[in-house]
Protein backbone atom coordinates (compact mmCIF):
# COMPACT_ATOMS: atom_id res chain seq x y z
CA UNK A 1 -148.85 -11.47 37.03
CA UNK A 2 -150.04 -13.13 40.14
CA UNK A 3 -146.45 -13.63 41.41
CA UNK A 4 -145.60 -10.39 40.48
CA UNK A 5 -147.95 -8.60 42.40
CA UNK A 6 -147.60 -10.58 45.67
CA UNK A 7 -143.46 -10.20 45.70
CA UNK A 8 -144.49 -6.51 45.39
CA UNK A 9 -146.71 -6.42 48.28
CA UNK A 10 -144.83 -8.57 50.24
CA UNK A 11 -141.61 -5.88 49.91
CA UNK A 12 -143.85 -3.17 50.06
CA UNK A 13 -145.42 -3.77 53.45
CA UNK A 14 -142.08 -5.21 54.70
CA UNK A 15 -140.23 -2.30 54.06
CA UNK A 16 -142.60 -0.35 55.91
CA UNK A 17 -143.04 -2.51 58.65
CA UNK A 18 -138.86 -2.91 59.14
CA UNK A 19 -138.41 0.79 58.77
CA UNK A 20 -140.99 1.71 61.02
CA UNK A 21 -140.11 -0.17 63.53
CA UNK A 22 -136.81 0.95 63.35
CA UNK A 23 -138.15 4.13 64.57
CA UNK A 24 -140.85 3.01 66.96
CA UNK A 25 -139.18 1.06 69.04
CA UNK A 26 -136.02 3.00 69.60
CA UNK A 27 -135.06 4.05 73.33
CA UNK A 28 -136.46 6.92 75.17
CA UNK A 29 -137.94 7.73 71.61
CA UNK A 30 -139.49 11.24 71.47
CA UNK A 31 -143.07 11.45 70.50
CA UNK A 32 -142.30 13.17 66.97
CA UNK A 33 -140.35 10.00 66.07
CA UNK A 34 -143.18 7.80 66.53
CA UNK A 35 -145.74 9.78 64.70
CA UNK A 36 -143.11 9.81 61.82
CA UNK A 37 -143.25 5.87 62.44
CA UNK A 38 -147.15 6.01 62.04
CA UNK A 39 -146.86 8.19 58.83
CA UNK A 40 -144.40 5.76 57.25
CA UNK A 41 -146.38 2.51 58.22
CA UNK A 42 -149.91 3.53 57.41
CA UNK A 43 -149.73 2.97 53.75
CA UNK A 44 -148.90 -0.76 54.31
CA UNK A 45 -152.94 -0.94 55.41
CA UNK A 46 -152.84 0.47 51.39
CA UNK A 47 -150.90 -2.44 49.61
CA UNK A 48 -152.89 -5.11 51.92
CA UNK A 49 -156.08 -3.62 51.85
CA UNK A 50 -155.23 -3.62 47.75
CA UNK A 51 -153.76 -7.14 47.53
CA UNK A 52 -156.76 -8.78 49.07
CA UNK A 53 -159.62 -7.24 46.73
CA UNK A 54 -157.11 -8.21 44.08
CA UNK A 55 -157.12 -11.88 45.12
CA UNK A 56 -160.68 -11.76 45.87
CA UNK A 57 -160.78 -12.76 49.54
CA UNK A 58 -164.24 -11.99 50.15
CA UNK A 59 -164.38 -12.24 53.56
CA UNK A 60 -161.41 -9.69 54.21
CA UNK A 61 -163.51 -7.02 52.67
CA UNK A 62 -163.29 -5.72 56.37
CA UNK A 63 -159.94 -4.48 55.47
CA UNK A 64 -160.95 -1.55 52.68
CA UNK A 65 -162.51 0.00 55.52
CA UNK A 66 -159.42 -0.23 57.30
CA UNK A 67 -157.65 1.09 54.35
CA UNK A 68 -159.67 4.02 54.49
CA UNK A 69 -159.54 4.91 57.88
CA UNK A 70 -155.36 4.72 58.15
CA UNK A 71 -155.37 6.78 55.02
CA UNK A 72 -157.73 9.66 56.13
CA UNK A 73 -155.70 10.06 59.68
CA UNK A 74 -151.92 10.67 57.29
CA UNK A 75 -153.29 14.49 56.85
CA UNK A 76 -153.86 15.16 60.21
CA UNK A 77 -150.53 12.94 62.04
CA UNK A 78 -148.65 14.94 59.10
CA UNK A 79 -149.85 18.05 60.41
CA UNK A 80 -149.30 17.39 63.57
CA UNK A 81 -145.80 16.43 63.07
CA UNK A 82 -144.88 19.66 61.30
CA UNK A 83 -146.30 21.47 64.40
CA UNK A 84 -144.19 19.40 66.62
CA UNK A 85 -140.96 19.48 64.76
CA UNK A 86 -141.90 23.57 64.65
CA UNK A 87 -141.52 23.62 68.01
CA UNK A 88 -145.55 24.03 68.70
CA UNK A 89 -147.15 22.22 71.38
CA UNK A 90 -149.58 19.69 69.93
CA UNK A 91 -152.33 18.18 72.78
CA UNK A 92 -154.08 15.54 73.38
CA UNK A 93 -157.58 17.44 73.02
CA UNK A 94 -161.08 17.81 71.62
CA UNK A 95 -159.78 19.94 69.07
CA UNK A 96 -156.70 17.99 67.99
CA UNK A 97 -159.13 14.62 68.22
CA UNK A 98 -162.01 16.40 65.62
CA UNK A 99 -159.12 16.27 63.24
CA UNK A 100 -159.49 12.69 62.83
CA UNK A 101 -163.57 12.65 63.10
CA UNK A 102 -163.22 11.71 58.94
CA UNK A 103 -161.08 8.67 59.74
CA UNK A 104 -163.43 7.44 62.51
CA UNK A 105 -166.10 8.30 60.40
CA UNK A 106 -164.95 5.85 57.65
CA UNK A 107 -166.10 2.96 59.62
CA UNK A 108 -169.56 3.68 58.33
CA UNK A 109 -168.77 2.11 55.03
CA UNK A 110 -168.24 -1.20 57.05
CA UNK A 111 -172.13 -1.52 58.40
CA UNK A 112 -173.15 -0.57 55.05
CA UNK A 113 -171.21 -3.19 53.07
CA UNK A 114 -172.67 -5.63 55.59
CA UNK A 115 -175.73 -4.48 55.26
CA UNK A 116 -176.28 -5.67 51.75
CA UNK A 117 -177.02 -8.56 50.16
CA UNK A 118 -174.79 -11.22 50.16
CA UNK A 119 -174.67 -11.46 46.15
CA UNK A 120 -174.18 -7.86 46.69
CA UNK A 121 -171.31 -7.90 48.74
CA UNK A 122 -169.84 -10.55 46.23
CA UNK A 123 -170.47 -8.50 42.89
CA UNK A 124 -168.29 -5.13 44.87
CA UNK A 125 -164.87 -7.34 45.59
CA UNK A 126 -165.30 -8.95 41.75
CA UNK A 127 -165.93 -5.58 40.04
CA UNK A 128 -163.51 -3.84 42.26
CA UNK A 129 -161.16 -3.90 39.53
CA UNK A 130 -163.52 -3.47 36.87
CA UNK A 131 -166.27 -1.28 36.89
CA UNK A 132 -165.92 0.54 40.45
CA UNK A 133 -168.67 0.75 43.14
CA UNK A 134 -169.46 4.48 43.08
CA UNK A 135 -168.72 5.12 46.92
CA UNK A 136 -164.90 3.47 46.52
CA UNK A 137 -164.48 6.06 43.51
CA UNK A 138 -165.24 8.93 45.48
CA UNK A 139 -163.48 7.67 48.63
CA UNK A 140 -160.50 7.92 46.62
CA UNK A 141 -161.51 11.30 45.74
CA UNK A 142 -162.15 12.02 49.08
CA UNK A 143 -159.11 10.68 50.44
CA UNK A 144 -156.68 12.63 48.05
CA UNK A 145 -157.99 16.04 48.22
CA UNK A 146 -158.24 15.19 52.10
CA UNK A 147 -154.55 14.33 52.48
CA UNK A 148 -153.37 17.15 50.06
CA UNK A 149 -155.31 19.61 52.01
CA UNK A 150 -153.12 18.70 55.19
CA UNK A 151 -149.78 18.70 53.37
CA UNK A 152 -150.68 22.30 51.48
CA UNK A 153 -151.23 23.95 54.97
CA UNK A 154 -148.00 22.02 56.53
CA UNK A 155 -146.01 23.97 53.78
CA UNK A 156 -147.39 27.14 54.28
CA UNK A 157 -146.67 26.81 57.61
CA UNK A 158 -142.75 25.60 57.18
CA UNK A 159 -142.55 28.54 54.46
CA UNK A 160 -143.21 31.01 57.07
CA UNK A 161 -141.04 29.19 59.84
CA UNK A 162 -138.17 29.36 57.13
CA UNK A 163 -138.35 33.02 57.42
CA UNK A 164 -138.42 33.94 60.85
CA UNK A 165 -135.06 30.86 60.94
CA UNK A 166 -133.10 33.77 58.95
CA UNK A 167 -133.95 36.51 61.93
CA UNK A 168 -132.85 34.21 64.70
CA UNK A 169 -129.78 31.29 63.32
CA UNK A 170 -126.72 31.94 61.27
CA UNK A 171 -127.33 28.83 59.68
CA UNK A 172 -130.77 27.01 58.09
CA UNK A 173 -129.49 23.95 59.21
CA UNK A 174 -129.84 23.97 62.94
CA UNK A 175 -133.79 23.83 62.68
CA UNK A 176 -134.68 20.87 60.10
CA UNK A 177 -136.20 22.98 57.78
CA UNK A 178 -134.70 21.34 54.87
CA UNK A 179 -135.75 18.02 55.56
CA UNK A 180 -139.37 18.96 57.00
CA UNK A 181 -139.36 20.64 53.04
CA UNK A 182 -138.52 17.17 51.56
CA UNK A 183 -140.89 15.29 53.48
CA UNK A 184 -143.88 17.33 52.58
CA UNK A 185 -142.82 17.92 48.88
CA UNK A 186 -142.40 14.49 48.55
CA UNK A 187 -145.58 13.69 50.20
CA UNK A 188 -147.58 15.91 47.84
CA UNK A 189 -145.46 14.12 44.55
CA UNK A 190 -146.66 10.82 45.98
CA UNK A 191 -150.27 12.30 45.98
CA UNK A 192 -150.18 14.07 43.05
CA UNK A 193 -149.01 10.41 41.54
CA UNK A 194 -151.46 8.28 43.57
CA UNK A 195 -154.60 10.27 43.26
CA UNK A 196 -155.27 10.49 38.96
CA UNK A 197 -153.60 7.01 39.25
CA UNK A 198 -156.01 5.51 41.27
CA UNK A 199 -159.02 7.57 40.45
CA UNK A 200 -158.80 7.06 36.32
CA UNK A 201 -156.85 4.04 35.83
CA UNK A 202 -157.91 1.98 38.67
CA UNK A 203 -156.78 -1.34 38.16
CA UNK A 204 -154.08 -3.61 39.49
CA UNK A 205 -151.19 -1.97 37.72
CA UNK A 206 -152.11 1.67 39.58
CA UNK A 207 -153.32 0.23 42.91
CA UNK A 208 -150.33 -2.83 43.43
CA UNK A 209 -147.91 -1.50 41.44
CA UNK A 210 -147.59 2.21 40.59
CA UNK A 211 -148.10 3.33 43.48
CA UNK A 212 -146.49 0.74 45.97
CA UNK A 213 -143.15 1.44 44.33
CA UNK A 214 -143.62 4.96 44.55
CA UNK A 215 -144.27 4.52 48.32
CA UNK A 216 -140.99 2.38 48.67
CA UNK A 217 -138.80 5.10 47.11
CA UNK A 218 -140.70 7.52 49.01
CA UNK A 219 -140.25 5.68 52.48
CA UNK A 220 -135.82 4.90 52.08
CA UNK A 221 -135.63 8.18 51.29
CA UNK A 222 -137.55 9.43 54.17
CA UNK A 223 -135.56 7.37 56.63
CA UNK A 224 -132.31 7.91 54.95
CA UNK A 225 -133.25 11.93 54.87
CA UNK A 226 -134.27 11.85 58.29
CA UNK A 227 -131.11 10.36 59.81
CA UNK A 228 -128.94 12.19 57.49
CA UNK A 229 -129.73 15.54 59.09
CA UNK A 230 -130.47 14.37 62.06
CA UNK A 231 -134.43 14.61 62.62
CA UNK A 232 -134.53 11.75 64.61
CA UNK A 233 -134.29 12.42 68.48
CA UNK A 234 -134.97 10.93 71.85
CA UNK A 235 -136.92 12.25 74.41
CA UNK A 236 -133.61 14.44 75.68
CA UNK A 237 -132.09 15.39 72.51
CA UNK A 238 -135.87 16.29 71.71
CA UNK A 239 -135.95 18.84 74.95
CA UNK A 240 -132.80 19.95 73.89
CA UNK A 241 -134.12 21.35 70.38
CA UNK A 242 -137.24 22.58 71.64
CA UNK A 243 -134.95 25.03 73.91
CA UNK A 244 -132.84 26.25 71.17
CA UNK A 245 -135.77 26.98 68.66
CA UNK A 246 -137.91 28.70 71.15
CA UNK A 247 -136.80 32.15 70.20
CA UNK A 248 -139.00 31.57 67.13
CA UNK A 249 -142.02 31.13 69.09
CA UNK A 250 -141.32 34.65 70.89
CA UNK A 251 -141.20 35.86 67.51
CA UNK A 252 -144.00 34.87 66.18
CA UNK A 253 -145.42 36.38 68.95
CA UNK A 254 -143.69 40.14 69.38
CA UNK A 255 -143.15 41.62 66.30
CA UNK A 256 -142.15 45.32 66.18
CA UNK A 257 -144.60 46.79 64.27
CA UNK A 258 -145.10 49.39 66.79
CA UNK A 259 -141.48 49.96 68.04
CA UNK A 260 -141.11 51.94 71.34
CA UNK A 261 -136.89 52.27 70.40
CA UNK A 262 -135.85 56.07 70.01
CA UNK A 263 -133.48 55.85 66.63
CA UNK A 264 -131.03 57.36 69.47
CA UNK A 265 -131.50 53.72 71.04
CA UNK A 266 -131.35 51.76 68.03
CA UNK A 267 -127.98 53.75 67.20
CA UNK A 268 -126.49 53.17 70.33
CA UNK A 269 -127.30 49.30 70.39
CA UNK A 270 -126.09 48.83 66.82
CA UNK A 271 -122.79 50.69 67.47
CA UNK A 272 -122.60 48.54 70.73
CA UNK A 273 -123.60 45.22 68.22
CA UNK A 274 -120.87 46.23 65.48
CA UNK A 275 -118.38 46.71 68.52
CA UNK A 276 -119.18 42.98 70.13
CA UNK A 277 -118.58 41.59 66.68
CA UNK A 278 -115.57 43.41 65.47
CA UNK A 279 -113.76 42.84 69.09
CA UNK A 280 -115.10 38.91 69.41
CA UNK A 281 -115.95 37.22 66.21
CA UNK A 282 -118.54 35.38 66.83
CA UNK A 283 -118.95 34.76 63.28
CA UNK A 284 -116.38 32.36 63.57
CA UNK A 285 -118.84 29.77 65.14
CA UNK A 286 -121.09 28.07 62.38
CA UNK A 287 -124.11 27.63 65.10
CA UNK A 288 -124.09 31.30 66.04
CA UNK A 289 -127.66 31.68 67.14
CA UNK A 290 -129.33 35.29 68.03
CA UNK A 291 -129.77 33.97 71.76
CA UNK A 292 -126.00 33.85 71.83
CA UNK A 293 -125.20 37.23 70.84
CA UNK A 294 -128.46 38.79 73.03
CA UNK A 295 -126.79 37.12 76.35
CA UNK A 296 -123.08 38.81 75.28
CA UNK A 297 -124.88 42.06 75.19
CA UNK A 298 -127.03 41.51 77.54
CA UNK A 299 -130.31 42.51 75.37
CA UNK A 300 -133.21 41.06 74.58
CA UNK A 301 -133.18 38.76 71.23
CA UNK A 302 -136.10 40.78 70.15
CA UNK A 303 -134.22 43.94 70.35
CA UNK A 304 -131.06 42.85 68.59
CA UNK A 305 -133.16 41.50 65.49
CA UNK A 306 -135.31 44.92 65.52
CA UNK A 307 -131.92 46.79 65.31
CA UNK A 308 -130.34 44.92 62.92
CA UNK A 309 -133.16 44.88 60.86
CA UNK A 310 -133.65 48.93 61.02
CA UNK A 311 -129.87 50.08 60.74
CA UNK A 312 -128.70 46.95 58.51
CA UNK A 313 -131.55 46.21 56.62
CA UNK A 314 -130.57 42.59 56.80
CA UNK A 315 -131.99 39.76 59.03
CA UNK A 316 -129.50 38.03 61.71
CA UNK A 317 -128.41 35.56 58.92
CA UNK A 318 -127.82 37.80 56.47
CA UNK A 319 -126.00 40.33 59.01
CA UNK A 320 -123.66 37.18 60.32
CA UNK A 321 -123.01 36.00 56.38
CA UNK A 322 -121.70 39.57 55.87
CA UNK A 323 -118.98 39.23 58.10
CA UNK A 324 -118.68 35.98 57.73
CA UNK A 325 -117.98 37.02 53.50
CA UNK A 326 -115.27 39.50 54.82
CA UNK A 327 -113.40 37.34 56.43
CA UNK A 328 -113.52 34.59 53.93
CA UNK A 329 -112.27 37.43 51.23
CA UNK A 330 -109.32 38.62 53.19
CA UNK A 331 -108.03 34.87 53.88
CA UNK A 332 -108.33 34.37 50.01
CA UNK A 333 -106.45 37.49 49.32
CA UNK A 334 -103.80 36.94 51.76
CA UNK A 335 -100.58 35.17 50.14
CA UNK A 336 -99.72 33.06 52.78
CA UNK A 337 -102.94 31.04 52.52
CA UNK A 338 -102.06 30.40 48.73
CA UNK A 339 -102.30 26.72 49.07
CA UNK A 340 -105.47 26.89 51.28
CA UNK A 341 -108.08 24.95 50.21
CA UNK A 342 -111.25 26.49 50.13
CA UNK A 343 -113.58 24.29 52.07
CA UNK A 344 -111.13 25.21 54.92
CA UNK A 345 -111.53 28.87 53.81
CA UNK A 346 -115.26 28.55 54.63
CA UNK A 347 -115.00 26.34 57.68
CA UNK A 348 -112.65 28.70 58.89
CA UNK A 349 -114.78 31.93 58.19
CA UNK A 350 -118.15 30.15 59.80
CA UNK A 351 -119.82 28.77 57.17
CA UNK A 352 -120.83 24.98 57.62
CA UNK A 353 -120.76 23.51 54.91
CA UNK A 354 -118.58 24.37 51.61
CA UNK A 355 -121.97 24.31 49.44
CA UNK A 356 -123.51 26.58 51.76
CA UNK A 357 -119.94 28.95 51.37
CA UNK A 358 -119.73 28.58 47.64
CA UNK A 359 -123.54 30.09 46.89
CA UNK A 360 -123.14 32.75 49.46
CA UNK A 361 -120.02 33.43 47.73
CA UNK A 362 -121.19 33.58 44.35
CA UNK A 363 -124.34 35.60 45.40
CA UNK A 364 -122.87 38.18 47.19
CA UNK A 365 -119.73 38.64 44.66
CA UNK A 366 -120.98 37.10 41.52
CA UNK A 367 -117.48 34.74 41.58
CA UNK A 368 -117.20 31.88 42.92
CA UNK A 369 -114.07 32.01 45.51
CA UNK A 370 -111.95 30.24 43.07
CA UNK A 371 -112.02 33.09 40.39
CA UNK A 372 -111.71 35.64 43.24
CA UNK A 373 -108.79 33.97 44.23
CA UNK A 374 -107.54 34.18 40.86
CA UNK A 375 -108.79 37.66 40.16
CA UNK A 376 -106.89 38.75 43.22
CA UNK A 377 -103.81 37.10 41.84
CA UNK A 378 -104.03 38.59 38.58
CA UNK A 379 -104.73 42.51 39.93
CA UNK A 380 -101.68 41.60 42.54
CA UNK A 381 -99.14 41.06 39.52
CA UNK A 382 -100.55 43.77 37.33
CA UNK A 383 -99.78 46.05 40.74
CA UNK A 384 -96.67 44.58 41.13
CA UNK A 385 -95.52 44.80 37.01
CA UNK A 386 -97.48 48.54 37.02
């Protein structure tokens, strides 16, 4: 069992270490990247802190305090990452510091520990598997409902920022909403998993095993999400995305609840919107952003999404999809592109991925655009034969 439990630590807090690192200590690294870093390394404190009670090194009891403190500052870096990789300026301030008052405050457990007797301080590390001191069961407690508190608001907040993406990109894909959604569901599985784990069974199988392996799943798939769709910037590339997702922030601050535009207006700058697309096709480019087709026109973002939204109905995505649709249905009816395959028919109409194509597709049509392929075929020879 012994063996067991240190080859688990042992890959446990060298997985995080390695993988952290890896994003640490890359160049001109942008500050999101190293709070992600932080996030990803902090439970090692976890498997250490664990490992020695387990072993009962009884004068590393130091390190539960530690354990506590790196845990209770997750909710708020997690939090503060969201923000960032939102687009929202996150400072160095009282405010932003009172967010981690409960993880400085942890230290008070150390004085207290010291503070008792010796035979005292003996009896907590040999019944820390057993029979649990009182104020380590409601840490846990404590620490959970803490963290989960954190990750529940970060969703709510990416929920809403997934619904002003649809008024301002053609595509989810250009702001990392997908992955930000991973990362926090995955954090609150891990919780969800960690928390009644800890808190009822409490013993070495929860605390050095459960739970670390759920943490190493939970950390290569982090890092392999991250750099799959491409979350991971430098300090320029960083800049770079903050520019292109700062529409949102105008957004969030001017909506038209009490429109000034005549419907004369709004008629006249749809007609003028409808003309720009029919004569250009900007559909064509998967990365067609609303900032794009406001400097054609020469309008402001806000007032093309207002008049899409009143003579449409539709938000910028769903108005770009739309002719994006069209044009994917009259390259599948034509003849010529018979032999076509159909991830080029998407690529080619300004979708960006084929997935992305095929439930847009199927949505919009109820066929997927193989059977509407074939459907055409079939009403083509019935024409033909009628």
């Amino acid at each position: 069992m012994d063996v067991v439990i240190l080859v688990f630590t042992v890959f446990v807090v060298g997985n995080k270490l390695v993988l952290s690192s890896l994003f640490l200590l890359r160049k001109n690294n942008s500050l999101p990247v190293k709070v992600l870093a932080i996030i990803l390394l902090l439970p090692a404190c976890t498997a250490l802190s664990n490992f020695f009670m387990y072993k009962k090194l009884y004068d590393l009891v130091w390190y539960v305090q530690l354990q506590f403190v790196a845990i209770l500052a997750m909710g708020p870096l997690t939090y503060f990452y969201i923000q960032m990789m939102l687009g929202e300026k996150v400072k160095i301030d009282l405010y932003t510091l009172a967010h981690f008052i409960p993880s400085f405050a942890a230290f008070y457990l150390l004085p207290y520990h010291y503070s008792l007797p010796q035979a005292q301080q003996k009896l907590f590390v040999d019944n820390f598997y057993g029979d649990q001191v009182w104020y380590v069961y409601w840490s846990n407690l404590i620490l959970g409902f803490q963290y989960l508190t954190y990750a529940i608001v970060s969703a709510v907040k990416v929920h809403k920022t997934e619904k002003i993406i649809l008024q301002f990109y053609s595509s989810e894909s250009f702001v990392k909403i997908k992955f930000l959604k991973e990362f926090l569901y995955l954090n609150l599985i891990l919780s969800l998993v960690a928390l009644p784990t800890s808190v009822i069974m409490g013993n070495e199988w929860s605390d050095l095993i459960i739970v670390p392996v759920c943490m190493v799943i939970y950390t290569f798939y982090i890092y392999y999400q991250s750099m799959n769709t491409g979350a991971i910037f430098d300090k320029t590339q960083y800049n770079s995305y903050l520019e292109n997702i700062a529409p949102m922030k105008i957004y969030r601050e001017e909506r038209y609840l009490h429109s000034r535009m005549s419907e004369k207006e709004v008629e006249d700058c749809f007609a003028e919107i409808e003309e720009y697309f029919a004569a250009q096709q900007p559909w064509l480019d998967s990365e067609l952003k609303l900032t794009h087709v406001s400097k054609e026109l020469q309008l402001s973002a806000h007032k093309v999404s207002e008049v899409i939204n009143r003579k449409a109905g539709l938000n910028f995505n769903e108005f770009v999809n739309n002719y994006r649709l069209e044009y994917a249905k009259s390259l599948l009816e034509n003849d010529l592109n018979k032999s076509m395959k159909m991830e080029h028919v998407g690529l080619d109409s300004g979708f960006n991925t084929k997935s992305n194509f095929d439930k847009i597709f199927k949505e919009k049509t109820g066929l997927t655009p193989s059977e509407y392929r074939k459907l055409h075929e079939i009403s083509s020879k019935i024409r033909a034969t009628g």
